[in-house]
N, C-alpha and C. Protein backbone atom coordinates (compact mmCIF):
# COMPACT_ATOMS: atom_id res chain seq x y z
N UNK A 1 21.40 22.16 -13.39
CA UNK A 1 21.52 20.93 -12.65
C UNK A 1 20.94 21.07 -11.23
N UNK A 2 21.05 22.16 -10.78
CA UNK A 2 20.70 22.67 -9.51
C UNK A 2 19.15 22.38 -9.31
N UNK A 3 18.93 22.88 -10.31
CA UNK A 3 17.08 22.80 -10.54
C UNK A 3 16.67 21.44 -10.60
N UNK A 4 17.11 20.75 -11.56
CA UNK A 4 17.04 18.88 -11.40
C UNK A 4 16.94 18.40 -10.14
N UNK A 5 18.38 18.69 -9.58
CA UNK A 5 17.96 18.15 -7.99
C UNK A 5 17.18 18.55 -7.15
N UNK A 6 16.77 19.95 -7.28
CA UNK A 6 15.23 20.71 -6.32
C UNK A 6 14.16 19.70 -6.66
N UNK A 7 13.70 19.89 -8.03
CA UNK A 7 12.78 19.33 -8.36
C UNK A 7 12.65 17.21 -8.10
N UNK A 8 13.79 17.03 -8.16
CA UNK A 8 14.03 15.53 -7.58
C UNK A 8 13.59 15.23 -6.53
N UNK A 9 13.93 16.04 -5.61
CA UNK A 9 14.06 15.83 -4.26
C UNK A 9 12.29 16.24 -3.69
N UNK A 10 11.92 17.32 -4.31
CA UNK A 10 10.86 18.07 -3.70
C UNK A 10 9.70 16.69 -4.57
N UNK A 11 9.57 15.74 -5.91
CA UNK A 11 9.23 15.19 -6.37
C UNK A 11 9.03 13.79 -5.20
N UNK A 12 9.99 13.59 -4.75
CA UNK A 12 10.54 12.50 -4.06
C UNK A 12 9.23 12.33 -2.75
N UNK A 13 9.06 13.79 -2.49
CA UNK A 13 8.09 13.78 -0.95
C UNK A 13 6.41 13.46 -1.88
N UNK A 14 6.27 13.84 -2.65
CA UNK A 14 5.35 13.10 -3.59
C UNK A 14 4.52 11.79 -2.76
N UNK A 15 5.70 10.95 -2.99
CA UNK A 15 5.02 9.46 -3.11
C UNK A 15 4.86 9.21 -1.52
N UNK A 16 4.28 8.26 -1.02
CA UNK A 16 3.37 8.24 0.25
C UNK A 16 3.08 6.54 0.50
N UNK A 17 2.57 6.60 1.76
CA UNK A 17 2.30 5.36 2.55
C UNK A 17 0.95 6.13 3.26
N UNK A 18 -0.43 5.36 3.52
CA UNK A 18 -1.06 5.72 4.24
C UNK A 18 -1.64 4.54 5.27
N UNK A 19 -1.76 4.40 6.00
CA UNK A 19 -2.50 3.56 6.81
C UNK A 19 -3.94 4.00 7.81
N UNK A 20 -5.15 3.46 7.64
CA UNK A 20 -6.16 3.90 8.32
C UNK A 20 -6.49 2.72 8.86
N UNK A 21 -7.66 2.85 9.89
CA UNK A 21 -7.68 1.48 10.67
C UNK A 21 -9.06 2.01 11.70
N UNK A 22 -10.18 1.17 11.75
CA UNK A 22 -11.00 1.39 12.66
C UNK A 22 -11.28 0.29 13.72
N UNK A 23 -11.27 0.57 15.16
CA UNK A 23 -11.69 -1.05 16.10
C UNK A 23 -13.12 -1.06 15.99
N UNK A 24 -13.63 -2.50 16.06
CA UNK A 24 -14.78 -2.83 15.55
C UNK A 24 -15.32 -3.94 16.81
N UNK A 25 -16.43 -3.57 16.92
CA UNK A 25 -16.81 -4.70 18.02
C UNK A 25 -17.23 -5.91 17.08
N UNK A 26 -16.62 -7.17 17.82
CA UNK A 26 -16.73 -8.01 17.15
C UNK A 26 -18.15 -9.21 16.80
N UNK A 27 -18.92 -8.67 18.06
CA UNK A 27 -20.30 -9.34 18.02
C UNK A 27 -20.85 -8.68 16.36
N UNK A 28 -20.29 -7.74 15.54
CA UNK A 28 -21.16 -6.80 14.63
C UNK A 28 -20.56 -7.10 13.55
N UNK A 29 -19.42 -7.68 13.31
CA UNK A 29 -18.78 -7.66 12.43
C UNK A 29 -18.30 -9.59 12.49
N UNK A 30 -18.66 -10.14 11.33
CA UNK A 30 -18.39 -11.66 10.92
C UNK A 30 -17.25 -12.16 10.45
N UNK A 31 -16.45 -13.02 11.10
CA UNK A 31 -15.44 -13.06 10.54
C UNK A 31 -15.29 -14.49 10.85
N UNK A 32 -14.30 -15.08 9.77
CA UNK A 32 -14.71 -16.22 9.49
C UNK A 32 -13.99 -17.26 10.35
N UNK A 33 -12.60 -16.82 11.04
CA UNK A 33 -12.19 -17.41 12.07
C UNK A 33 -12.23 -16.58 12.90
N UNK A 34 -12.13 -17.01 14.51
CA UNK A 34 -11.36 -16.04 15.57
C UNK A 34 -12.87 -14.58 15.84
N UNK A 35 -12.17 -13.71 16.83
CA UNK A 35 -12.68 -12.57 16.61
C UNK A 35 -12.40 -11.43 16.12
N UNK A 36 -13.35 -10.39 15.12
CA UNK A 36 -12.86 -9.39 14.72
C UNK A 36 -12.08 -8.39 15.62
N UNK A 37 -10.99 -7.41 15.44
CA UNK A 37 -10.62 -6.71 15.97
C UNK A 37 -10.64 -4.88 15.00
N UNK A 38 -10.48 -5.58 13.98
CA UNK A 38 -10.57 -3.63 13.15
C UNK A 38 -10.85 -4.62 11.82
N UNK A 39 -10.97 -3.16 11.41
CA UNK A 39 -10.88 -3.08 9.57
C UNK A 39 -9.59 -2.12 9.49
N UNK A 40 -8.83 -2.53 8.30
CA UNK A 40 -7.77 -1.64 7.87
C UNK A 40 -7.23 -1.72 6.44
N UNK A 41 -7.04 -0.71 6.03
CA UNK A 41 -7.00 0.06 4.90
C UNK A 41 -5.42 0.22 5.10
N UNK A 42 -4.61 0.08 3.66
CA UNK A 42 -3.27 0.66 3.99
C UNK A 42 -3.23 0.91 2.01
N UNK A 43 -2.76 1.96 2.17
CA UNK A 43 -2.50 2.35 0.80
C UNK A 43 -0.94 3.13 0.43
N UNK A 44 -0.59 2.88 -0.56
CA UNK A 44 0.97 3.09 -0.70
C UNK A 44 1.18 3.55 -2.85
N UNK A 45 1.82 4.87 -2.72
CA UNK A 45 1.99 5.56 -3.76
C UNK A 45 3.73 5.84 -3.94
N UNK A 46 3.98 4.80 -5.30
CA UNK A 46 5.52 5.19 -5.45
C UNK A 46 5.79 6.10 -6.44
N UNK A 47 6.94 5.57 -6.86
CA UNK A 47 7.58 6.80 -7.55
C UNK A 47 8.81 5.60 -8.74
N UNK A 48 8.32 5.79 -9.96
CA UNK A 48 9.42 4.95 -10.83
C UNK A 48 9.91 5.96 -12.10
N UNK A 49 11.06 6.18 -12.85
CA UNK A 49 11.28 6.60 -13.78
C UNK A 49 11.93 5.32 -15.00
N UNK A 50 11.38 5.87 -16.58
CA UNK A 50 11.84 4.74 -17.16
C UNK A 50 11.23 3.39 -17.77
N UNK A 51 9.80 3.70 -17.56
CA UNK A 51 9.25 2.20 -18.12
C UNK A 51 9.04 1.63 -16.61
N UNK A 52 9.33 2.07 -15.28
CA UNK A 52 9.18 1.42 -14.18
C UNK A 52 10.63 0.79 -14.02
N UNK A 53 11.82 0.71 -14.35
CA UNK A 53 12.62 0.19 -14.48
C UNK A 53 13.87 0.55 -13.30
N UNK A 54 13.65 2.05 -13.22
CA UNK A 54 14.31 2.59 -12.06
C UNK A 54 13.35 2.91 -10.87
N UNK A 55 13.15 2.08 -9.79
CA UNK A 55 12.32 2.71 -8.87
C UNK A 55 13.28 3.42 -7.69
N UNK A 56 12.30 4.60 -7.53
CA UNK A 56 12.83 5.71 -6.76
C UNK A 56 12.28 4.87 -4.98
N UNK A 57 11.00 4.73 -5.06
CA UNK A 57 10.25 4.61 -3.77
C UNK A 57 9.21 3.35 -4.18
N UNK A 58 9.16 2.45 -3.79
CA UNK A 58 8.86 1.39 -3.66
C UNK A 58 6.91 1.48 -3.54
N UNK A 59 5.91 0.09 -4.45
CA UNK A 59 4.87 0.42 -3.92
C UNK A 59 4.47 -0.60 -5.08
N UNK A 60 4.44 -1.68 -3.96
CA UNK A 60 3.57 -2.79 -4.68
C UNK A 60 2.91 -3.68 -3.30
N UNK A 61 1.91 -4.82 -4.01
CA UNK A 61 1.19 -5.74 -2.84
C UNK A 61 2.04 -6.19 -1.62
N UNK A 62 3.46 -6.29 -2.00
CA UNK A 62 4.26 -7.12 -1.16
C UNK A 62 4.36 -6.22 0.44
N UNK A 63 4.43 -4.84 -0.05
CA UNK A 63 4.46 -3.36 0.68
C UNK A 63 3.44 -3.33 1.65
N UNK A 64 1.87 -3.33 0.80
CA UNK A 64 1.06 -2.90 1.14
C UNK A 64 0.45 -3.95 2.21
N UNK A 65 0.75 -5.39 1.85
CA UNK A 65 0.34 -6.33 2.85
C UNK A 65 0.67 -7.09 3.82
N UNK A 66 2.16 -7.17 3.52
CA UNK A 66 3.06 -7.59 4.40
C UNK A 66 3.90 -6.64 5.02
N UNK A 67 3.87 -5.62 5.09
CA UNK A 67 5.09 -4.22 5.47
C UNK A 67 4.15 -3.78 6.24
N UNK A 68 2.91 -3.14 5.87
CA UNK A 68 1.64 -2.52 6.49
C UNK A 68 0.62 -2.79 6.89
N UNK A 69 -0.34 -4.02 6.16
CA UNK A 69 -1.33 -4.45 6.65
C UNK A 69 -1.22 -5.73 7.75
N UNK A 70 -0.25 -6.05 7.60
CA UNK A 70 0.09 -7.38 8.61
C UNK A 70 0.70 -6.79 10.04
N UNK A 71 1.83 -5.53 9.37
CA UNK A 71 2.17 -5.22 10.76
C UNK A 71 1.79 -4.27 11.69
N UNK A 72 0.32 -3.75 11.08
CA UNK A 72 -0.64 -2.86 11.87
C UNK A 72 -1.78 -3.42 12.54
N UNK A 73 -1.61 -4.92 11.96
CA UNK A 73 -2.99 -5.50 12.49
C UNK A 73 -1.90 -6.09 14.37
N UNK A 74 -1.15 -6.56 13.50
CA UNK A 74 -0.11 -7.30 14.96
C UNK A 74 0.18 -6.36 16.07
N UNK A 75 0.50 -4.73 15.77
CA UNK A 75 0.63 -3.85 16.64
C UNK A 75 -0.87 -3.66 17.43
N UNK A 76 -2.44 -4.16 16.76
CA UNK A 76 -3.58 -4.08 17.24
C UNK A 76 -3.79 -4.96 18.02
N UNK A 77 -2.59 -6.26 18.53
CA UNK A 77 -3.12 -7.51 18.97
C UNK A 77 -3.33 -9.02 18.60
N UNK A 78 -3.79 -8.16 16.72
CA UNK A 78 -4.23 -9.65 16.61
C UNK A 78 -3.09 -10.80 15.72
N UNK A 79 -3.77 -11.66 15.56
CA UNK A 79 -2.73 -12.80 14.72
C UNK A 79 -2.71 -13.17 13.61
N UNK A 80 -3.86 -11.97 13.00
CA UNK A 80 -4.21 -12.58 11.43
C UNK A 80 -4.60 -11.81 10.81
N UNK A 81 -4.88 -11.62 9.38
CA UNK A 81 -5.64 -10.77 8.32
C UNK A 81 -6.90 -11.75 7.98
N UNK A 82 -7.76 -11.45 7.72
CA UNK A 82 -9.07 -11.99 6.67
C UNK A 82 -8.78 -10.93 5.42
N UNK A 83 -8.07 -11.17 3.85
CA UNK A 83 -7.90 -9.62 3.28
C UNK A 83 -8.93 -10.09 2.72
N UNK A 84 -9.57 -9.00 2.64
CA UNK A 84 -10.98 -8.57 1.39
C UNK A 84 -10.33 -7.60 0.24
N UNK A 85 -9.70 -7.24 0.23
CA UNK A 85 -8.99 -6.98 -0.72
C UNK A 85 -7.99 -6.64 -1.29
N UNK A 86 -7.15 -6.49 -2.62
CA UNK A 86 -5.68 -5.78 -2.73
C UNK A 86 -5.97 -5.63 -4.14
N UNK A 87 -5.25 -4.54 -4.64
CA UNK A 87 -4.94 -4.15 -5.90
C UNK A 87 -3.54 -3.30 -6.08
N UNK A 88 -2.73 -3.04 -7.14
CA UNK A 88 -2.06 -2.48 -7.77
C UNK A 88 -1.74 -2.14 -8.86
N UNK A 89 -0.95 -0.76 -9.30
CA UNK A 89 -0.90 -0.72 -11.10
C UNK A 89 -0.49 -1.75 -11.30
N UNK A 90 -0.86 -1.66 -12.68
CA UNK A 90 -0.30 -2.69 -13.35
C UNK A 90 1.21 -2.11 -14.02
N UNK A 91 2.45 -2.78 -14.47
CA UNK A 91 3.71 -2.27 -14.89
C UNK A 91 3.78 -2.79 -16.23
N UNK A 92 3.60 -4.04 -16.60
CA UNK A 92 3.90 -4.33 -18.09
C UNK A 92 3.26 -3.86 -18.93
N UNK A 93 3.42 -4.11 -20.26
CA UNK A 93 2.13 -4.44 -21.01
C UNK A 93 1.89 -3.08 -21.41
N UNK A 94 0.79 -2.59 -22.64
CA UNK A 94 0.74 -0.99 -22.56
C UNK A 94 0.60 0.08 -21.35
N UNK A 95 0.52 -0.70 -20.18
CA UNK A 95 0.16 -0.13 -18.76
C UNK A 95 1.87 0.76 -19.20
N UNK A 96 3.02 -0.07 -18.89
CA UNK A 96 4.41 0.26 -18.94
C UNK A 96 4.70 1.71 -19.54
N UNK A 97 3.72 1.90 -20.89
CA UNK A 97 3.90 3.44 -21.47
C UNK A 97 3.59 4.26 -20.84
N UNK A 98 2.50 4.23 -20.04
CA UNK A 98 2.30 5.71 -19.01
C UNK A 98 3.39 6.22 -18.41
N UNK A 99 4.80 5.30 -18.00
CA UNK A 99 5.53 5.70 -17.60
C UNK A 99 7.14 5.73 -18.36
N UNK A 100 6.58 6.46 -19.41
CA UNK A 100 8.00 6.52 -20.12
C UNK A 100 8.55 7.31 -19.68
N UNK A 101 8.60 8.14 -19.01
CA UNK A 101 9.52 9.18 -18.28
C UNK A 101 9.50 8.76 -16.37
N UNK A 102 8.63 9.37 -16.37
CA UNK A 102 8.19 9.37 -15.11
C UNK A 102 7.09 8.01 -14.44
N UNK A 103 6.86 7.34 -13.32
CA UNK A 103 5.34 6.57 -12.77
C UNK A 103 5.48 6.99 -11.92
N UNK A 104 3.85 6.67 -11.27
CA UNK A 104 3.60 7.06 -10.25
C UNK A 104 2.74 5.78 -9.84
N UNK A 105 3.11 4.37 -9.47
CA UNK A 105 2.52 3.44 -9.02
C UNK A 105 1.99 3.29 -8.01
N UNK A 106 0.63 2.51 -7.86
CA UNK A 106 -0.32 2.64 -6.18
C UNK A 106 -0.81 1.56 -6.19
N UNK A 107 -0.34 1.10 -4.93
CA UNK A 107 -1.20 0.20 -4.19
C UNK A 107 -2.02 -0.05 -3.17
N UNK A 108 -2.66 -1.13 -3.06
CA UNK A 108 -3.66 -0.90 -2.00
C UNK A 108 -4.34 -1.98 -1.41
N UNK A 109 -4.60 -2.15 0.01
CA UNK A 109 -4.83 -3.58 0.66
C UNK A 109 -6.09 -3.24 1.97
N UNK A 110 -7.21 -4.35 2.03
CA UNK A 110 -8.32 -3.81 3.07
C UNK A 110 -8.19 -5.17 3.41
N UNK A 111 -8.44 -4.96 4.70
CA UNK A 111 -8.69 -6.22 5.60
C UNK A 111 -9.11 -6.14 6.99
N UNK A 112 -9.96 -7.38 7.48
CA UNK A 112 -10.12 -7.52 9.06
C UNK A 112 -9.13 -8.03 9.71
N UNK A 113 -8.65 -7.37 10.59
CA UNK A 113 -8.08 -8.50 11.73
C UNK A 113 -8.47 -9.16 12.73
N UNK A 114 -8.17 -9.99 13.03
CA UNK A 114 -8.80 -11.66 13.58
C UNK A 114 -7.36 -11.53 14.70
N UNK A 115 -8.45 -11.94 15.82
CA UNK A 115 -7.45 -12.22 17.01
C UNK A 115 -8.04 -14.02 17.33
């Protein structure tokens, strides 16, 4: 049992949040309202056991764009996202079998911020 919980716990540091972010001069970069201020990247890796049913550590769009990409652009200044993009696993569906024991779900969100 001892070993279960090592391996739980040491499993647990696994899953991750990343955020990257570059400032961008805005004469160079087009944006469709306002002015550019960065590009940013935020990416987020959970942790589910079970079909996805028990999540350990959290990591979907809701995470990646509103938790991280919204509130890194606001700590930069600005007042907005332009997203160019987002993705995440998918959970249902035969996707769901990869994780009959164990998942490891990722998400991921790119965008300009607009001041």
């Amino acid at each position: 049992m001892k070993r279960f919980l090592v391996v739980l716990v040491g499993a647990a540091f696994l899953a991750c949040t990343s955020i990257e972010s570059t400032i961008v001069a805005s004469n160079e970069i087009v944006a469709s309202e306002g002015e550019a201020v960065a590009v940013i990247q935020a990416n987020s890796l959970g942790w589910t056991f079970f079909w996805h049913l028990l999540t350990v550590i959290e990591s979907d769009l809701n995470q990646v764009v509103n938790k991280m990409l919204v509130a890194e652009a606001k700590s930069m200044g600005a007042h907005k996202i332009d997203l160019k993009g987002a993705a995440t696993s998918p959970r249902g569906g035969l996707w769901g079998l990869s994780a009959i024991l164990m998942g490891m779900p990722s998400s991921s969100a790119v965008g300009v911020a607009i001041k």
